[in-house]
PDB file of N, CA and C in Angstrom:
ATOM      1  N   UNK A   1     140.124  53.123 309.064  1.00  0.00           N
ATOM      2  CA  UNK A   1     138.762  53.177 309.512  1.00  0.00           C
ATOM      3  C   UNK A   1     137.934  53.945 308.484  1.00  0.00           C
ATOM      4  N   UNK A   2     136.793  53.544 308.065  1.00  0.00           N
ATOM      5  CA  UNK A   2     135.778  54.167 307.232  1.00  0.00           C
ATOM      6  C   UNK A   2     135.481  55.529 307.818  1.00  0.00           C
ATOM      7  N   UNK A   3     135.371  56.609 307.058  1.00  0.00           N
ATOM      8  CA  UNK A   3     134.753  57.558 307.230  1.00  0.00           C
ATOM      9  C   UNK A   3     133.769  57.535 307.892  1.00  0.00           C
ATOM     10  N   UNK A   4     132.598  56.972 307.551  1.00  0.00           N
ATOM     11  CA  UNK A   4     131.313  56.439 307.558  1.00  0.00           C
ATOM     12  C   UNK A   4     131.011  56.012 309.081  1.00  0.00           C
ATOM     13  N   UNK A   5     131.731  55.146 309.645  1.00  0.00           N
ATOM     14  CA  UNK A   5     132.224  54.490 310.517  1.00  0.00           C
ATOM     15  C   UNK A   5     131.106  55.225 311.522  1.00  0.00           C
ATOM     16  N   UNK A   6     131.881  56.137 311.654  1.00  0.00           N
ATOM     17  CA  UNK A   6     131.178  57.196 313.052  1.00  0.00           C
ATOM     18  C   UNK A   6     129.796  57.311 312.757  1.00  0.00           C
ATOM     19  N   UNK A   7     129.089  57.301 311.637  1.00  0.00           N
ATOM     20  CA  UNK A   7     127.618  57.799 311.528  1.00  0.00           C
ATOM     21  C   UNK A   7     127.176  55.938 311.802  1.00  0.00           C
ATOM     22  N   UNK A   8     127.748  55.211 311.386  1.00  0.00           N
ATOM     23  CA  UNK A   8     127.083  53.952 311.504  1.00  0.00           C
ATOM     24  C   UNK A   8     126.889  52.782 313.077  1.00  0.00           C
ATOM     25  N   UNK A   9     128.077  53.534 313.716  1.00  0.00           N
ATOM     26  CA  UNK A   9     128.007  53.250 314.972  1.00  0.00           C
ATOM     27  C   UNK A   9     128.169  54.312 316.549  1.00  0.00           C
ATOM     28  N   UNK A  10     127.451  55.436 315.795  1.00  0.00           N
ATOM     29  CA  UNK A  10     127.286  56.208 317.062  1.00  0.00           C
ATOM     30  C   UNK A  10     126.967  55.925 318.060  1.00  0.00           C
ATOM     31  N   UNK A  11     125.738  55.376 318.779  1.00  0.00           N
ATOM     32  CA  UNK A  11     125.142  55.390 319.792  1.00  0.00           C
ATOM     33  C   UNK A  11     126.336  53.588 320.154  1.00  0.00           C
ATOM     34  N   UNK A  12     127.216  52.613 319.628  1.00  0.00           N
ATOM     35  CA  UNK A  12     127.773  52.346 320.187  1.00  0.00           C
ATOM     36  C   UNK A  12     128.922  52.364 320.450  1.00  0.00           C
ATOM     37  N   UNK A  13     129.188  52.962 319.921  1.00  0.00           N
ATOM     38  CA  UNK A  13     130.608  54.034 320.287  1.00  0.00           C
ATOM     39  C   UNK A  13     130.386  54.344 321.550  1.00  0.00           C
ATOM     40  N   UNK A  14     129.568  55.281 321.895  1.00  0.00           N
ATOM     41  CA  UNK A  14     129.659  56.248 323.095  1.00  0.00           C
ATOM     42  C   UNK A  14     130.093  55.762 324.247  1.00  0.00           C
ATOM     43  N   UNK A  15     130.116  54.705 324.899  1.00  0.00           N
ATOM     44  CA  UNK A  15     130.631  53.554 326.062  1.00  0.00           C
ATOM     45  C   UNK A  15     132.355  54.106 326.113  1.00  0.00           C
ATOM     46  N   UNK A  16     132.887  53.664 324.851  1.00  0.00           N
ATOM     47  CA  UNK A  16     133.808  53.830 325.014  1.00  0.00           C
ATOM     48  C   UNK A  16     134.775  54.794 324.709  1.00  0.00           C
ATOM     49  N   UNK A  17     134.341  55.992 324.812  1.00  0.00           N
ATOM     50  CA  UNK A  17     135.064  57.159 324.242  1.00  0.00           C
ATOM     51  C   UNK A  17     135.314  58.027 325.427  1.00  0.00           C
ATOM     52  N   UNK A  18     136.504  58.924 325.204  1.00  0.00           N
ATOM     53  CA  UNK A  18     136.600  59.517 326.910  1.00  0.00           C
ATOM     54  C   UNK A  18     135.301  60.883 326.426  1.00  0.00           C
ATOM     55  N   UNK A  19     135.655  61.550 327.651  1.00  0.00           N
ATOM     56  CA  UNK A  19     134.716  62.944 328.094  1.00  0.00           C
ATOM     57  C   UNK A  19     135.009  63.726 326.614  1.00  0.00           C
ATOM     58  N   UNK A  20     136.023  64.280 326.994  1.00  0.00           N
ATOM     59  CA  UNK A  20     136.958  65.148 325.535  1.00  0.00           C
ATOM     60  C   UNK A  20     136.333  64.629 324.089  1.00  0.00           C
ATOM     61  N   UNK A  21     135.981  63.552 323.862  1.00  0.00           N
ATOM     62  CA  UNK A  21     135.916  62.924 322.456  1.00  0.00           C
ATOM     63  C   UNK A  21     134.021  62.737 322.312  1.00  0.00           C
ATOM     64  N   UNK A  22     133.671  62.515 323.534  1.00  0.00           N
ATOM     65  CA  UNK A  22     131.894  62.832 323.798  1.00  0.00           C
ATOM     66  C   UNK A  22     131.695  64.267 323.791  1.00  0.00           C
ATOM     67  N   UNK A  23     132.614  65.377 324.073  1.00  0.00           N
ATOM     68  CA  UNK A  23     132.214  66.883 324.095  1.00  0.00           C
ATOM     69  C   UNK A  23     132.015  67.147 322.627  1.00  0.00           C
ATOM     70  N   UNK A  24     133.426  66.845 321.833  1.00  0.00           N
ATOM     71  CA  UNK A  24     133.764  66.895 320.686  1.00  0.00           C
ATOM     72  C   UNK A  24     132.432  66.300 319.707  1.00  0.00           C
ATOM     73  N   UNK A  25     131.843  64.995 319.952  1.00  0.00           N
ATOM     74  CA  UNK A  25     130.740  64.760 319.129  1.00  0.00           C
ATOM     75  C   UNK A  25     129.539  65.186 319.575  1.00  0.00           C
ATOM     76  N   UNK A  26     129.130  65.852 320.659  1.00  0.00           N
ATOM     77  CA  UNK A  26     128.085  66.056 321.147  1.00  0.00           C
ATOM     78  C   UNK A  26     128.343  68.002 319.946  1.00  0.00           C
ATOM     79  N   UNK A  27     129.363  68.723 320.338  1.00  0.00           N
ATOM     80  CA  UNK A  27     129.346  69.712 319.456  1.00  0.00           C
ATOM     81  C   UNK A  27     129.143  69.599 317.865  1.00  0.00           C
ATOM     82  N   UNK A  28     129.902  68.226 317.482  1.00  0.00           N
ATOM     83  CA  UNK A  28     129.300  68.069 315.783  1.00  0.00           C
ATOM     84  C   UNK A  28     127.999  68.063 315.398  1.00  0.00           C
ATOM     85  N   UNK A  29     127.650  66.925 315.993  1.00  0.00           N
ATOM     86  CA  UNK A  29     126.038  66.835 316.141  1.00  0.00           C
ATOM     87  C   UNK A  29     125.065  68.006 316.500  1.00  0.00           C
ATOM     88  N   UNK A  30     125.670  68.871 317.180  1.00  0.00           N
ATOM     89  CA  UNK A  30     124.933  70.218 317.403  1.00  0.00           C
ATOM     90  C   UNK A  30     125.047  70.899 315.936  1.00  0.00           C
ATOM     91  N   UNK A  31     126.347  70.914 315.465  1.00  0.00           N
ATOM     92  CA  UNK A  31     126.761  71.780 314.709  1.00  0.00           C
ATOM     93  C   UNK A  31     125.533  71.055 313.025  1.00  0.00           C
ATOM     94  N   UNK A  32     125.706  70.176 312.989  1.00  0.00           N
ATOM     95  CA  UNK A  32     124.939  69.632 311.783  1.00  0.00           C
ATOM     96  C   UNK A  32     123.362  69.449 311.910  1.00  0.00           C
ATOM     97  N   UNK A  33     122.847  69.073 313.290  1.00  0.00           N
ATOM     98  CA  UNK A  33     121.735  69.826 313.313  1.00  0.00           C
ATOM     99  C   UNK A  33     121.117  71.284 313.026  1.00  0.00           C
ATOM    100  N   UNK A  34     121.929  71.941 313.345  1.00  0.00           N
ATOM    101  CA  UNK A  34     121.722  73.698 312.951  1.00  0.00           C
ATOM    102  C   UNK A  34     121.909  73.734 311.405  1.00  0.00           C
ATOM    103  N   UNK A  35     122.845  73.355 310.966  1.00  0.00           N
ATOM    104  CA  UNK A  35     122.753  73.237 309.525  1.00  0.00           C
ATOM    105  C   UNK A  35     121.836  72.515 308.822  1.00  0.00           C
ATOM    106  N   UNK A  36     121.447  71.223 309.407  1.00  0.00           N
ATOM    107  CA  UNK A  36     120.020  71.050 308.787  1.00  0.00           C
ATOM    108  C   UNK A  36     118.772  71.730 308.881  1.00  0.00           C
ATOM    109  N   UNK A  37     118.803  72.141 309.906  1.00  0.00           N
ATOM    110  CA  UNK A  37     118.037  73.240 310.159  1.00  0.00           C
ATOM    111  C   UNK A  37     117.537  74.820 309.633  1.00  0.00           C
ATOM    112  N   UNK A  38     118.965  75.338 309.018  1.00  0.00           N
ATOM    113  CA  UNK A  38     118.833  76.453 308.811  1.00  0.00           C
ATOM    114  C   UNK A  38     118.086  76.914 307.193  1.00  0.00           C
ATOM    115  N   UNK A  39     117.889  78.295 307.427  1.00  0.00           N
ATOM    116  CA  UNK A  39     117.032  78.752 306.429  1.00  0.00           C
ATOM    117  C   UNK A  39     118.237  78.448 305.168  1.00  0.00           C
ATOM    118  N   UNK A  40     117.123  78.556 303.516  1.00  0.00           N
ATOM    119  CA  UNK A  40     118.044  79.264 303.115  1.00  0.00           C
ATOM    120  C   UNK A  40     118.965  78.220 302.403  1.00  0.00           C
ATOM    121  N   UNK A  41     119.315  77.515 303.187  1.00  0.00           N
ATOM    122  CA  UNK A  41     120.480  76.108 302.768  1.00  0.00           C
ATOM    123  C   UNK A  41     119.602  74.533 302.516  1.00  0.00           C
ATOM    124  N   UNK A  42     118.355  74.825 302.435  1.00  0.00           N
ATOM    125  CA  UNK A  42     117.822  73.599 301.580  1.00  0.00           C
ATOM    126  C   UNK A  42     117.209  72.901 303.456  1.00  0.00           C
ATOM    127  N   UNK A  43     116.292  73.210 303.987  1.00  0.00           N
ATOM    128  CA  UNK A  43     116.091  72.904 305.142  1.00  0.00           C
ATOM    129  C   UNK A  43     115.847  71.193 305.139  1.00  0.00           C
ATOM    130  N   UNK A  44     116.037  70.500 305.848  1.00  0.00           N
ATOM    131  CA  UNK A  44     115.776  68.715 306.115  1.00  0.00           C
ATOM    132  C   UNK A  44     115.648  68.645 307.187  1.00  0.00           C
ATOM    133  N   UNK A  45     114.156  68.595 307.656  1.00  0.00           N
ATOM    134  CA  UNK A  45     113.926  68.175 309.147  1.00  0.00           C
ATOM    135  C   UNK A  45     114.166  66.941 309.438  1.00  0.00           C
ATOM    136  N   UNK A  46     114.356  65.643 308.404  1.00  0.00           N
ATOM    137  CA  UNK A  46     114.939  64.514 308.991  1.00  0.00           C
ATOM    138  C   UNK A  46     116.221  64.702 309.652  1.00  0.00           C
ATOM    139  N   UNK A  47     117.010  65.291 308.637  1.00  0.00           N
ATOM    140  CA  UNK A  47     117.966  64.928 308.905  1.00  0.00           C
ATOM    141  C   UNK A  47     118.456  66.182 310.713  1.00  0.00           C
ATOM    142  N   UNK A  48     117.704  66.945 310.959  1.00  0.00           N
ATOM    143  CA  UNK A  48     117.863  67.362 312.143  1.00  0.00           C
ATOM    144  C   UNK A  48     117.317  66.908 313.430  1.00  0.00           C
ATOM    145  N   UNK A  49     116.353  66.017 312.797  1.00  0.00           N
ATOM    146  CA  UNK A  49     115.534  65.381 314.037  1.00  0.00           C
ATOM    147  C   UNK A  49     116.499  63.923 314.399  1.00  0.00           C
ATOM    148  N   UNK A  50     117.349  63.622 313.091  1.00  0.00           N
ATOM    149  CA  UNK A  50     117.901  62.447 313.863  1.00  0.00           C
ATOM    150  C   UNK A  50     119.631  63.364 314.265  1.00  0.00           C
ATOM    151  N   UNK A  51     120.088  64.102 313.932  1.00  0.00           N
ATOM    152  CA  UNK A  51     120.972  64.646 314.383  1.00  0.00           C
ATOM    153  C   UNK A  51     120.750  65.258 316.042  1.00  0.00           C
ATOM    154  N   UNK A  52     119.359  65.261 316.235  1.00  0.00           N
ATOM    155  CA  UNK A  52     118.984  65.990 317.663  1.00  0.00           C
ATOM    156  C   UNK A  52     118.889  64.064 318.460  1.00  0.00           C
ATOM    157  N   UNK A  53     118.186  63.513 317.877  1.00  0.00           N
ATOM    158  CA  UNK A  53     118.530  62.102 318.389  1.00  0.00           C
ATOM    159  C   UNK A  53     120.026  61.523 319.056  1.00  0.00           C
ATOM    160  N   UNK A  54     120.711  61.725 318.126  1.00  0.00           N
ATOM    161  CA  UNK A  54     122.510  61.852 318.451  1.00  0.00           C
ATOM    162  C   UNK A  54     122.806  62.560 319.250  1.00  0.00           C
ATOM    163  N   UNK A  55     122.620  63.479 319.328  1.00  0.00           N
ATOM    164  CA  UNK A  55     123.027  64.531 320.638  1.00  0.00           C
ATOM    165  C   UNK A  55     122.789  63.974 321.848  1.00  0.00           C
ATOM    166  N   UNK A  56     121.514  63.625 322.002  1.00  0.00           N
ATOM    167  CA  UNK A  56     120.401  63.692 323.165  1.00  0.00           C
ATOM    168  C   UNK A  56     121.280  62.358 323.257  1.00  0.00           C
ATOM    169  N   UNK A  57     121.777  61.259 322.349  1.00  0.00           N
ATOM    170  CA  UNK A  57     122.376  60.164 323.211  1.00  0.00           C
ATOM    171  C   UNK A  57     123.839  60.701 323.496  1.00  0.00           C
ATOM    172  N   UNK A  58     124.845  61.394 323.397  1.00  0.00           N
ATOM    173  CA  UNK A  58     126.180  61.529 323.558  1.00  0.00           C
ATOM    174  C   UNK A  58     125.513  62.538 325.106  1.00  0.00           C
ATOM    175  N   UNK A  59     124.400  63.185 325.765  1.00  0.00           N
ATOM    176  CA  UNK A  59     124.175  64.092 326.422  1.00  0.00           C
ATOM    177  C   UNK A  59     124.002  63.081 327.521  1.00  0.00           C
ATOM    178  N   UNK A  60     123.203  62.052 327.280  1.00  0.00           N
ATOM    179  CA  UNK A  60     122.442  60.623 328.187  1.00  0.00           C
ATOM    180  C   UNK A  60     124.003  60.161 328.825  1.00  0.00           C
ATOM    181  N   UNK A  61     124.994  60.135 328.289  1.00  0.00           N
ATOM    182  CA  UNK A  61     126.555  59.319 328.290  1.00  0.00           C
ATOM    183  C   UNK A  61     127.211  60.557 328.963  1.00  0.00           C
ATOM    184  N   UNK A  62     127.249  61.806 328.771  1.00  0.00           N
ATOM    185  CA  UNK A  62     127.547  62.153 329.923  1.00  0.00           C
ATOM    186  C   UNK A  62     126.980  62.386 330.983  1.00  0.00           C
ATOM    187  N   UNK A  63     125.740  62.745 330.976  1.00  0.00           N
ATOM    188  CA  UNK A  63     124.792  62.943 332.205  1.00  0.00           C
ATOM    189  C   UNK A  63     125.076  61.537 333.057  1.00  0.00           C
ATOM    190  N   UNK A  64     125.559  60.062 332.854  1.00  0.00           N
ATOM    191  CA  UNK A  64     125.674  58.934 333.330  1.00  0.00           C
ATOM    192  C   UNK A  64     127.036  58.946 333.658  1.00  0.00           C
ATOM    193  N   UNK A  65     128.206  59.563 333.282  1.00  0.00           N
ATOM    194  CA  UNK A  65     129.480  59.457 333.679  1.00  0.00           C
ATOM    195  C   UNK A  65     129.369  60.909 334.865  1.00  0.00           C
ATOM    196  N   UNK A  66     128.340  61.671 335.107  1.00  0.00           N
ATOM    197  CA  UNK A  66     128.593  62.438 335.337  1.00  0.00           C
ATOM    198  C   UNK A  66     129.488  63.711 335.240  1.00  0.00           C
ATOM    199  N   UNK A  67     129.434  63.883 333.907  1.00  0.00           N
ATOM    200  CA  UNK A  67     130.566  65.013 333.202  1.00  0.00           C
ATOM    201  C   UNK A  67     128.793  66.115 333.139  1.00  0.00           C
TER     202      UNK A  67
END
């Protein structure tokens, strides 16, 4: 599987991934938003505004499975 893979089909991924593996990307996506974010390290609000995009859909997928 491509590396890549995961950034190119996030939002359809999410259907089929358990709870554990939606916690797990909902924390990456946190985690790389803050890093785009942060001072200091070359700030990119794109790239945090679509990393907050990602979240907000792995958050939508559990709020719907009810996790």
């Amino acid at each position: 599987m491509s590396r890549w893979k995961l950034y190119d089909n996030w939002a359809a991924d999410l259907a089929g991934l358990t709870v554990e593996q939606l916690i797990e990307r909902r924390d990456f996506a946190d985690q790389r938003q803050r890093q785009a974010d942060a001072r200091g390290k070359g700030r990119n609000p794109k790239a945090a505004r679509d990393w907050r995009v990602k979240r907000q859909a792995v958050d939508e997928e559990l709020r719907r499975r009810g996790a």
